[in-house]
C-alpha atoms as a PDB file:
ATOM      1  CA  UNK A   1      89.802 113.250  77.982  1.00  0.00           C
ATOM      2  CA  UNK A   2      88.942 109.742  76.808  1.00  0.00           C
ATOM      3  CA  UNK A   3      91.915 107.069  77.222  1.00  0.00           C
ATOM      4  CA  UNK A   4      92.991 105.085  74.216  1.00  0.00           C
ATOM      5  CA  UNK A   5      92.730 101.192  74.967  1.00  0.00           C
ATOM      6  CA  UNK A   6      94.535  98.371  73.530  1.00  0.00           C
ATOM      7  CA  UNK A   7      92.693  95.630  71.831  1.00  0.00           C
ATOM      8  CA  UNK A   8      92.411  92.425  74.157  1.00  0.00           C
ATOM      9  CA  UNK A   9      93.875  90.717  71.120  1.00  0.00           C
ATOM     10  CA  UNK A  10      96.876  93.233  71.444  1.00  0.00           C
ATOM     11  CA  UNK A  11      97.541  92.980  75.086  1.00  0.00           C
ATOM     12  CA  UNK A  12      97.162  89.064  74.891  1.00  0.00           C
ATOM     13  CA  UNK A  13     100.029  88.958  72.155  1.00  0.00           C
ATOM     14  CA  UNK A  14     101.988  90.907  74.006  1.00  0.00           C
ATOM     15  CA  UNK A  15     101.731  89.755  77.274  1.00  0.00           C
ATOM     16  CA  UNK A  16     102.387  86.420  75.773  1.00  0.00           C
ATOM     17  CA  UNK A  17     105.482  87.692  74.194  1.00  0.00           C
ATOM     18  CA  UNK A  18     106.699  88.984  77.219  1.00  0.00           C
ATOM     19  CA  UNK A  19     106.418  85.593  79.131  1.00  0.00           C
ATOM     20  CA  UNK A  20     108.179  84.123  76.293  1.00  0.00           C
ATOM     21  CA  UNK A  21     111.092  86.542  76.768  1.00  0.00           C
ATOM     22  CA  UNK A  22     111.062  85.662  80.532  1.00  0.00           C
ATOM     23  CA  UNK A  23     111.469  81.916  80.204  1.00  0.00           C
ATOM     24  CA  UNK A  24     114.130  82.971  78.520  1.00  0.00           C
ATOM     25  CA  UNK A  25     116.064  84.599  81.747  1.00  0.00           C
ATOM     26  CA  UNK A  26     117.382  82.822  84.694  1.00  0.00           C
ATOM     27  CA  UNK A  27     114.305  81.461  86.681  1.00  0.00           C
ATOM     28  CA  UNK A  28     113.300  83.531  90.183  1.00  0.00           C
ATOM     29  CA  UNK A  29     111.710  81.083  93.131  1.00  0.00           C
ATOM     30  CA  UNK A  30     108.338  80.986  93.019  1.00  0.00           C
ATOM     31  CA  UNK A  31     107.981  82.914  96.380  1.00  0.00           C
ATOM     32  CA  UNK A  32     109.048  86.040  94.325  1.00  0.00           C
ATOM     33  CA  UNK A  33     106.283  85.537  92.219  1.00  0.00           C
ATOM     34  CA  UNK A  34     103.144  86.594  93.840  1.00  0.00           C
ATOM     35  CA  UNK A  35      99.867  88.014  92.338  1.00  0.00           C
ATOM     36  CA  UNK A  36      97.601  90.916  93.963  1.00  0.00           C
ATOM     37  CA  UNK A  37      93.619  90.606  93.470  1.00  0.00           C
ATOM     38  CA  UNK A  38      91.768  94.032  94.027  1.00  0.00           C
ATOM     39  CA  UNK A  39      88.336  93.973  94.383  1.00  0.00           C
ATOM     40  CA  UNK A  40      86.596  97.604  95.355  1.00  0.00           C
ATOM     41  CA  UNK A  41      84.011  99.415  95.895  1.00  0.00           C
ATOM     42  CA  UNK A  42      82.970 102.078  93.066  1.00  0.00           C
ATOM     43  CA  UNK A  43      84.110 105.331  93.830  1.00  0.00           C
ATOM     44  CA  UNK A  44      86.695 103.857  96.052  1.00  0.00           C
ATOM     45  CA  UNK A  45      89.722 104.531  94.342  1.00  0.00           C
ATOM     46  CA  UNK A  46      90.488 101.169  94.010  1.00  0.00           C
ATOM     47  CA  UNK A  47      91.533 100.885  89.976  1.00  0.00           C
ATOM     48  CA  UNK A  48      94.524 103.966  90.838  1.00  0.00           C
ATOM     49  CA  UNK A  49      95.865 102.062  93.374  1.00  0.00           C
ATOM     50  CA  UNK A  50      96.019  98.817  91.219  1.00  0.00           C
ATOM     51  CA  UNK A  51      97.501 101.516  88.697  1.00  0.00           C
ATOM     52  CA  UNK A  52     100.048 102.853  91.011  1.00  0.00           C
ATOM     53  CA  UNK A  53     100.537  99.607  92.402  1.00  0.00           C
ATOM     54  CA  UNK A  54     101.983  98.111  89.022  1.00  0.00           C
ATOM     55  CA  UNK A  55     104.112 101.031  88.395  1.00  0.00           C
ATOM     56  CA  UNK A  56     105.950 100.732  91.819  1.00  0.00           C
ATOM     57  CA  UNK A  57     106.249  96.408  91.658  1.00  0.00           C
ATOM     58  CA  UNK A  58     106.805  96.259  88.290  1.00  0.00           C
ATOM     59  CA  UNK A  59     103.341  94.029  87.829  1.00  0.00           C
ATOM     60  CA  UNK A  60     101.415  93.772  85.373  1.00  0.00           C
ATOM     61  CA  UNK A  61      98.015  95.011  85.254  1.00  0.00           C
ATOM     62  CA  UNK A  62      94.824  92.999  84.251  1.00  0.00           C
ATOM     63  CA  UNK A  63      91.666  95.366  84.909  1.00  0.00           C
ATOM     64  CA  UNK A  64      88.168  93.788  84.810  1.00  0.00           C
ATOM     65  CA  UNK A  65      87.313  95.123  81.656  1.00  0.00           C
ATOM     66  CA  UNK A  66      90.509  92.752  80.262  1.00  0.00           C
ATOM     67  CA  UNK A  67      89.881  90.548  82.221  1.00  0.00           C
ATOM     68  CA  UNK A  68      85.779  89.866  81.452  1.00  0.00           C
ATOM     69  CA  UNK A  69      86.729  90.175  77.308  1.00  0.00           C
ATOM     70  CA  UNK A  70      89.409  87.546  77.947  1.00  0.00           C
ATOM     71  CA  UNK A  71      87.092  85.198  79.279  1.00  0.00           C
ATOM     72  CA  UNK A  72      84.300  85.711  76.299  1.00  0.00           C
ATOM     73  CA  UNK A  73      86.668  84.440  73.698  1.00  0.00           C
ATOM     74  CA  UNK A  74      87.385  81.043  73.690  1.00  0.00           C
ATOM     75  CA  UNK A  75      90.141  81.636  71.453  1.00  0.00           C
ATOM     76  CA  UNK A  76      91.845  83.849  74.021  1.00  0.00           C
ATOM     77  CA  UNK A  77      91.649  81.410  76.655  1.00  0.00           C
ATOM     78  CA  UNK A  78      93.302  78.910  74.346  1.00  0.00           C
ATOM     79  CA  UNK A  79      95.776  80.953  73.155  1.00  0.00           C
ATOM     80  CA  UNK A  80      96.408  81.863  76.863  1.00  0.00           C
ATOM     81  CA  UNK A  81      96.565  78.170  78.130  1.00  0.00           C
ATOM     82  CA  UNK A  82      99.470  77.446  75.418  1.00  0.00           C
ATOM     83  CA  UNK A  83     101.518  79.474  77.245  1.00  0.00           C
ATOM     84  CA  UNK A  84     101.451  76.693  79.788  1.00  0.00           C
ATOM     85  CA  UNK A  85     104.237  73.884  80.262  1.00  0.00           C
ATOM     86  CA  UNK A  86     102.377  70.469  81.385  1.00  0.00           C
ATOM     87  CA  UNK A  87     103.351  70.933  84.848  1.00  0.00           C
ATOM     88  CA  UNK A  88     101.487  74.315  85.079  1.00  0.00           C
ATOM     89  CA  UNK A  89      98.325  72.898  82.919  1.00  0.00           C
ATOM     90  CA  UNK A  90      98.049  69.762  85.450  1.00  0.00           C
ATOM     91  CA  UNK A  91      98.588  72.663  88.459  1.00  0.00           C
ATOM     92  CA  UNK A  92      96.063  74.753  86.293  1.00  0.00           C
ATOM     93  CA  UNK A  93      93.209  72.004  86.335  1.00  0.00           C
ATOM     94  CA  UNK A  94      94.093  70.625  90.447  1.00  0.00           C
ATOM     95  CA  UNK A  95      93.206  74.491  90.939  1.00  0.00           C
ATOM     96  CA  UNK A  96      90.094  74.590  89.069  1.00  0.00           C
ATOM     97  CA  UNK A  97      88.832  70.871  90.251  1.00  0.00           C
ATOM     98  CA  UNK A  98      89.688  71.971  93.944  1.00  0.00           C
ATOM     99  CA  UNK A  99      87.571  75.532  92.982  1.00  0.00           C
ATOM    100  CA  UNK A 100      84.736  73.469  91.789  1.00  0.00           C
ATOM    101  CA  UNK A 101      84.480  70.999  94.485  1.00  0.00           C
ATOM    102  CA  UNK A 102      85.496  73.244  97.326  1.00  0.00           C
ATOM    103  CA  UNK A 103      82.443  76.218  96.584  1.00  0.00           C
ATOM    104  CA  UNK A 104      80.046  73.322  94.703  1.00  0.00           C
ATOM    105  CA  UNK A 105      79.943  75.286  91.137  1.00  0.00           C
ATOM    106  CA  UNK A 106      78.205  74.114  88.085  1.00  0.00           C
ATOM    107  CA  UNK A 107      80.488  76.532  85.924  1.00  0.00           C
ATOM    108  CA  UNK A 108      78.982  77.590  82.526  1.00  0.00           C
ATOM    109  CA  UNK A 109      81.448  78.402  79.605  1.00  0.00           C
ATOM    110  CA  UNK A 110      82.221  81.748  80.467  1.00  0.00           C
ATOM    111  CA  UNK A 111      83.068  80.577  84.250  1.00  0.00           C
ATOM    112  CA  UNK A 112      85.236  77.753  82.868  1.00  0.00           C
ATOM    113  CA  UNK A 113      87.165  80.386  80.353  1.00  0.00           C
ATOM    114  CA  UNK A 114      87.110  82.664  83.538  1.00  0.00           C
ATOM    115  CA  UNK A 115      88.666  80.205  85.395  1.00  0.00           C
ATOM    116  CA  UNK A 116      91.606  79.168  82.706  1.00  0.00           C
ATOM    117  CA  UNK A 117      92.364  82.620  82.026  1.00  0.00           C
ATOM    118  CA  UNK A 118      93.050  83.678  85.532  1.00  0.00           C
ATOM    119  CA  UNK A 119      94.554  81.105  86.509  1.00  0.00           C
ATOM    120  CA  UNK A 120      97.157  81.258  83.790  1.00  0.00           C
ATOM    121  CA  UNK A 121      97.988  84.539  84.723  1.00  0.00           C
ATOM    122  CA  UNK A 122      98.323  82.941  88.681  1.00  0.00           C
ATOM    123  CA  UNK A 123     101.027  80.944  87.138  1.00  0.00           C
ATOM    124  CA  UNK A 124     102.631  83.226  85.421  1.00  0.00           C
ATOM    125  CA  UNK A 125     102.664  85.578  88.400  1.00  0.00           C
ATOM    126  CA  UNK A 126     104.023  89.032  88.664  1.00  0.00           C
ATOM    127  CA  UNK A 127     100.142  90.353  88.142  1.00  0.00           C
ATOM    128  CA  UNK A 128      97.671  92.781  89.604  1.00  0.00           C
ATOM    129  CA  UNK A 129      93.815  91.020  88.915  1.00  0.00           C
ATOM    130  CA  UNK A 130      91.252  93.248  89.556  1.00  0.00           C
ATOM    131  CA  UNK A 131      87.650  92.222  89.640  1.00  0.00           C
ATOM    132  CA  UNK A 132      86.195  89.097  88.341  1.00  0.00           C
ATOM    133  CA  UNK A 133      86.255  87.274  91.487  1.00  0.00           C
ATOM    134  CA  UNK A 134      89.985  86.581  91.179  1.00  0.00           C
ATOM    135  CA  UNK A 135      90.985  86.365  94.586  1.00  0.00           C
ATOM    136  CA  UNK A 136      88.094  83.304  94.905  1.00  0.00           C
ATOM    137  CA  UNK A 137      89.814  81.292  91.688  1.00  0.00           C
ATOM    138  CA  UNK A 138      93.033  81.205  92.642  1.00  0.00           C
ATOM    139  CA  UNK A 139      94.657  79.671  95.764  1.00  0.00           C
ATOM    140  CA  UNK A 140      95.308  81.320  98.699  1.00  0.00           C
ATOM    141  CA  UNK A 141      99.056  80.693  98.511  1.00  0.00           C
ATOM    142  CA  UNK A 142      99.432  82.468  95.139  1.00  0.00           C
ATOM    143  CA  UNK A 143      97.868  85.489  96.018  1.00  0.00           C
ATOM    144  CA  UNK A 144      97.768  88.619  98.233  1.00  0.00           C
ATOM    145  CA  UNK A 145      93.965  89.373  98.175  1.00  0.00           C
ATOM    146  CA  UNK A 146      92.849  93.077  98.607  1.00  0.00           C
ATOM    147  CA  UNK A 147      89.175  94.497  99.222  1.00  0.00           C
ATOM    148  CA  UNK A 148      89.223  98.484  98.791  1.00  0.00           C
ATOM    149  CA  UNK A 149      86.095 100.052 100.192  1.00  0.00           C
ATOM    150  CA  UNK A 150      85.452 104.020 101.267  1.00  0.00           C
ATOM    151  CA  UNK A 151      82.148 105.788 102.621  1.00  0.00           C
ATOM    152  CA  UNK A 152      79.491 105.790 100.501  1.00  0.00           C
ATOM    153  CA  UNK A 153      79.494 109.795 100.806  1.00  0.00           C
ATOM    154  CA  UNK A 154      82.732 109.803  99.338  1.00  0.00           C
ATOM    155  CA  UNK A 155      82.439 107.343  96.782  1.00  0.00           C
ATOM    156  CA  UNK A 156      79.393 109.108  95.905  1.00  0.00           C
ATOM    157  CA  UNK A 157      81.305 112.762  95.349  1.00  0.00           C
ATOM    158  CA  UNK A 158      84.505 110.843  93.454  1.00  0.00           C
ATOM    159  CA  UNK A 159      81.849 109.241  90.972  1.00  0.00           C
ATOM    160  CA  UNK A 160      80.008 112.781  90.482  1.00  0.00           C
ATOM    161  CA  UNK A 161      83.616 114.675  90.248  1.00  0.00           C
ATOM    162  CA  UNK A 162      85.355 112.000  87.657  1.00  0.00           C
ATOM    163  CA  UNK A 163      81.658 111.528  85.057  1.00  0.00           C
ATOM    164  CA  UNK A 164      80.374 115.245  85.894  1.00  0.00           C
ATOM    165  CA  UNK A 165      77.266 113.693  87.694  1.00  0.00           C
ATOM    166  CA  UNK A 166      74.684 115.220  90.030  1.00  0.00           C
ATOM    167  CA  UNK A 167      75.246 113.672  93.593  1.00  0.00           C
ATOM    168  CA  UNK A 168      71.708 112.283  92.992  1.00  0.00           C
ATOM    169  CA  UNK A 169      73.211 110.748  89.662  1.00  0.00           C
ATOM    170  CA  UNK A 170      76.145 109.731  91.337  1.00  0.00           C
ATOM    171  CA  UNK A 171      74.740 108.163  93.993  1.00  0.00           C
ATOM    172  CA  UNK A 172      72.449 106.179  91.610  1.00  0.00           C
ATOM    173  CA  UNK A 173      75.243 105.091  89.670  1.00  0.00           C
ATOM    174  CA  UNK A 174      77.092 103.858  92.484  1.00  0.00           C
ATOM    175  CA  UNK A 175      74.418 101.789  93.944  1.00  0.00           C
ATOM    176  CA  UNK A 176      74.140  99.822  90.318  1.00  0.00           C
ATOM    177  CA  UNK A 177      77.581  98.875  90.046  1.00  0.00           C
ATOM    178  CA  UNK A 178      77.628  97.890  93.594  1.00  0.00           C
ATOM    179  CA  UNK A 179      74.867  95.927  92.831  1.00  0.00           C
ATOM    180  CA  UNK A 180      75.763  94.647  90.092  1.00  0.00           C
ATOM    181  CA  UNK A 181      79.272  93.356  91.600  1.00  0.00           C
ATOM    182  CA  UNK A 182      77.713  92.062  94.182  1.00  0.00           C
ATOM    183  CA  UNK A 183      75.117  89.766  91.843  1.00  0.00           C
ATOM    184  CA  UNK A 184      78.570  88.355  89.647  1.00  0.00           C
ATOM    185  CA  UNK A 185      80.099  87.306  93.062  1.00  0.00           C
ATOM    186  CA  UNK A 186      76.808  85.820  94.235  1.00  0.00           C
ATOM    187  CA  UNK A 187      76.150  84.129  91.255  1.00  0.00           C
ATOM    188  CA  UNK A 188      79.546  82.134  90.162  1.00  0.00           C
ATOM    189  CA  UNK A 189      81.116  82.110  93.517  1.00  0.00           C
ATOM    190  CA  UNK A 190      78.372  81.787  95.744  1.00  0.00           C
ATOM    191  CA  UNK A 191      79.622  84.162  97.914  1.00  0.00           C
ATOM    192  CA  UNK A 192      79.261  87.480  99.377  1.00  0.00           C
ATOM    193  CA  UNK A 193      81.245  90.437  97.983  1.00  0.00           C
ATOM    194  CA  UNK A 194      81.207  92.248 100.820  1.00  0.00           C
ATOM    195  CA  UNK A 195      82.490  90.113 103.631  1.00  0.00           C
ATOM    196  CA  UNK A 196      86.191  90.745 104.773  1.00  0.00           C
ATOM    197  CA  UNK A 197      86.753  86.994 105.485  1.00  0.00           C
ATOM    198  CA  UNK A 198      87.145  86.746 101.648  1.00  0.00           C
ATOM    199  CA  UNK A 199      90.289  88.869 101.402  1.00  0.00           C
ATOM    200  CA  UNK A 200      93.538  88.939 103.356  1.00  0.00           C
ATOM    201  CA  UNK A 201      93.660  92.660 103.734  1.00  0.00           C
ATOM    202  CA  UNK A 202      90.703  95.743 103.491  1.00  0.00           C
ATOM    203  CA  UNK A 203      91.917  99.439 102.865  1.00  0.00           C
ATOM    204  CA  UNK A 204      89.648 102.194 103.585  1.00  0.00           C
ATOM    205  CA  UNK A 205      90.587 105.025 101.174  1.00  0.00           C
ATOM    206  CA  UNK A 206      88.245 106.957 103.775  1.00  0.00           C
ATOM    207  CA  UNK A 207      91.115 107.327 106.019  1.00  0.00           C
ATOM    208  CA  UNK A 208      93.942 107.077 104.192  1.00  0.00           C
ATOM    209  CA  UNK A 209      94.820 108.297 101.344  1.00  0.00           C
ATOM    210  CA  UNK A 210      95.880 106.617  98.022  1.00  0.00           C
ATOM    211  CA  UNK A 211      99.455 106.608  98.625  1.00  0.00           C
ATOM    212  CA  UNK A 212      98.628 105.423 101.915  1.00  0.00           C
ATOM    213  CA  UNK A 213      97.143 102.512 100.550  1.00  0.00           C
ATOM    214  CA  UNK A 214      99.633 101.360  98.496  1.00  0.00           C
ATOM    215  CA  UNK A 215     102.301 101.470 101.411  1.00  0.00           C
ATOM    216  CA  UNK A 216     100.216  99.303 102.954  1.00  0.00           C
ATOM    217  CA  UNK A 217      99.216  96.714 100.253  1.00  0.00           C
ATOM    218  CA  UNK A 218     103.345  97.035  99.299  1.00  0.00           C
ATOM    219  CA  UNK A 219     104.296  96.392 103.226  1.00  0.00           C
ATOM    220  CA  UNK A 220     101.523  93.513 103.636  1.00  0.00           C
ATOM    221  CA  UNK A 221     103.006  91.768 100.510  1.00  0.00           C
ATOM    222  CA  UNK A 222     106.443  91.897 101.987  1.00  0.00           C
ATOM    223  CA  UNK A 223     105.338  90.035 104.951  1.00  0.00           C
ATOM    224  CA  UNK A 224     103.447  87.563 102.808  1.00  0.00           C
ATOM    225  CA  UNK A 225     107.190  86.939 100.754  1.00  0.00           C
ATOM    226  CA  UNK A 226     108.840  86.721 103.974  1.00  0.00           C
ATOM    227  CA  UNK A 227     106.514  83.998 105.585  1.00  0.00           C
ATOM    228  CA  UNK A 228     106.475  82.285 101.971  1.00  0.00           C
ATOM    229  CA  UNK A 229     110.573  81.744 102.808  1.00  0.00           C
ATOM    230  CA  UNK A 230     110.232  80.923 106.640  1.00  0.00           C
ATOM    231  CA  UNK A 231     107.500  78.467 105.579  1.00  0.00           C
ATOM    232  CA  UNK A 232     109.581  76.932 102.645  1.00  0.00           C
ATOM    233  CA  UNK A 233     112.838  77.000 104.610  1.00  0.00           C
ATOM    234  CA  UNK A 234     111.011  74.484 107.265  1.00  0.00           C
ATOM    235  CA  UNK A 235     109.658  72.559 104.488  1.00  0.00           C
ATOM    236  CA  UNK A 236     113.020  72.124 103.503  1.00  0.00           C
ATOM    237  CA  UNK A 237     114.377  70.771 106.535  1.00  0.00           C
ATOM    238  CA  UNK A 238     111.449  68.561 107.106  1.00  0.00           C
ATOM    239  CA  UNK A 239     112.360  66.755 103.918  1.00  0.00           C
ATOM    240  CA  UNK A 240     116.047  66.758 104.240  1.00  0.00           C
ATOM    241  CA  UNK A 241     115.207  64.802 107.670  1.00  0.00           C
ATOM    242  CA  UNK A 242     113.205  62.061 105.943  1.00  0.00           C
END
């Protein structure tokens, strides 16, 4: 049973409208508005859990697929970065600028479209990114930064169960998008896919189950919110006393 999927054009105009209609309520801090990157291993189970994980926060979900045709179009990205007051285009470009200088890039156009896209939706907030090497673009103190790996046995059986593939096939197919993840990382971020220092929390769906997982990504994130209000509570003080 195929899935029916929205145009990017479509999901852009509405997501759009829907920030619109936001501005339009009574402003939350910005502590309350955090984003969760996923990056996974195939077979892992990692695009359910971003899945179940927007249902139960309320989030809204960006998958790579959206995510890589929103970065193609330069009219997309435009139409994105209108969404933008000029505060949050001058925090926009600090972001990229620090991105740039920090990991030494020489960003083509898609990087630089890449870049703007994902971190408008950073600003925004209230997303789940998965893929594209979102958790390197944006900063650490916008987002909760999840790696989702399993056994490669496992992985391997999920991938033959869900495309009715051999386990040889399986296994093949596996090993090219794993590979193939791992060159995208390598070759805009510099950086390896793989290691755990690049995320704030691993799950391994190999001993837990999905559910499982999202308890965990749910309770991490509520620690995260909770040290975002100790930590602007002192900075509050701090200034008072100067």
């Amino acid at each position: 049973m195929q899935v029916k999927v929205k145009p990017v054009a479509q999901i852009v105009e509405e997501q759009v409208r829907s920030w619109q209609f936001s501005r339009a309520e009574p402003k939350q801090a910005e502590k309350n508005l955090p984003v969760l990157t996923i990056s996974r291993e195939p077979g892992s189970g990692g695009r359910i859990i971003g899945e179940k994980l927007s249902q139960r926060l309320g989030f809204d979900l960006f998958h790579q697929e959206v995510l890589h045709e929103m970065a193609a179009s330069a009219k997309v990205s435009a139409q994105l970065l209108e969404t933008l007051d000029e505060k949050g285009l001058s925090v926009l470009d600090e972001w990229i600028a620090s991105l740039v200088d920090t990991r030494h890039l020489w960003p083509d156009r898609y990087l630089k479209h890449l870049m703007k896209v994902i971190g408008t939706l950073g600003r925004h907030g209230r997303a789940i990114l998965i893929g594209r090497g979102a958790n390197f673009i944006l900063p650490a103190e916008r987002r909760l930064s999840v790696r989702v790996i399993a056994p490669l046995e496992m992985r391997a059986a999920k991938v033959a169960e869900a495309f009715g593939l051999s386990s040889e096939e399986a296994r093949r197919r596996v090993a090219k998008t794993d590979s193939q993840r791992k060159a995208f990382i390598r070759k805009y971020f510099y950086a390896d896919i793989a290691d755990p220092l690049n995320y704030d929390l691993t799950v391994n769906t190999g001993s837990m189950s999905l559910d499982g997982a999202v308890d965990v990504v749910c309770s991490t994130l509520e620690v995260c919110r909770m040290r975002c209000e100790i930590d602007a509570g002192a900075k509050g003080k701090a200034a008072a006393r100067a």
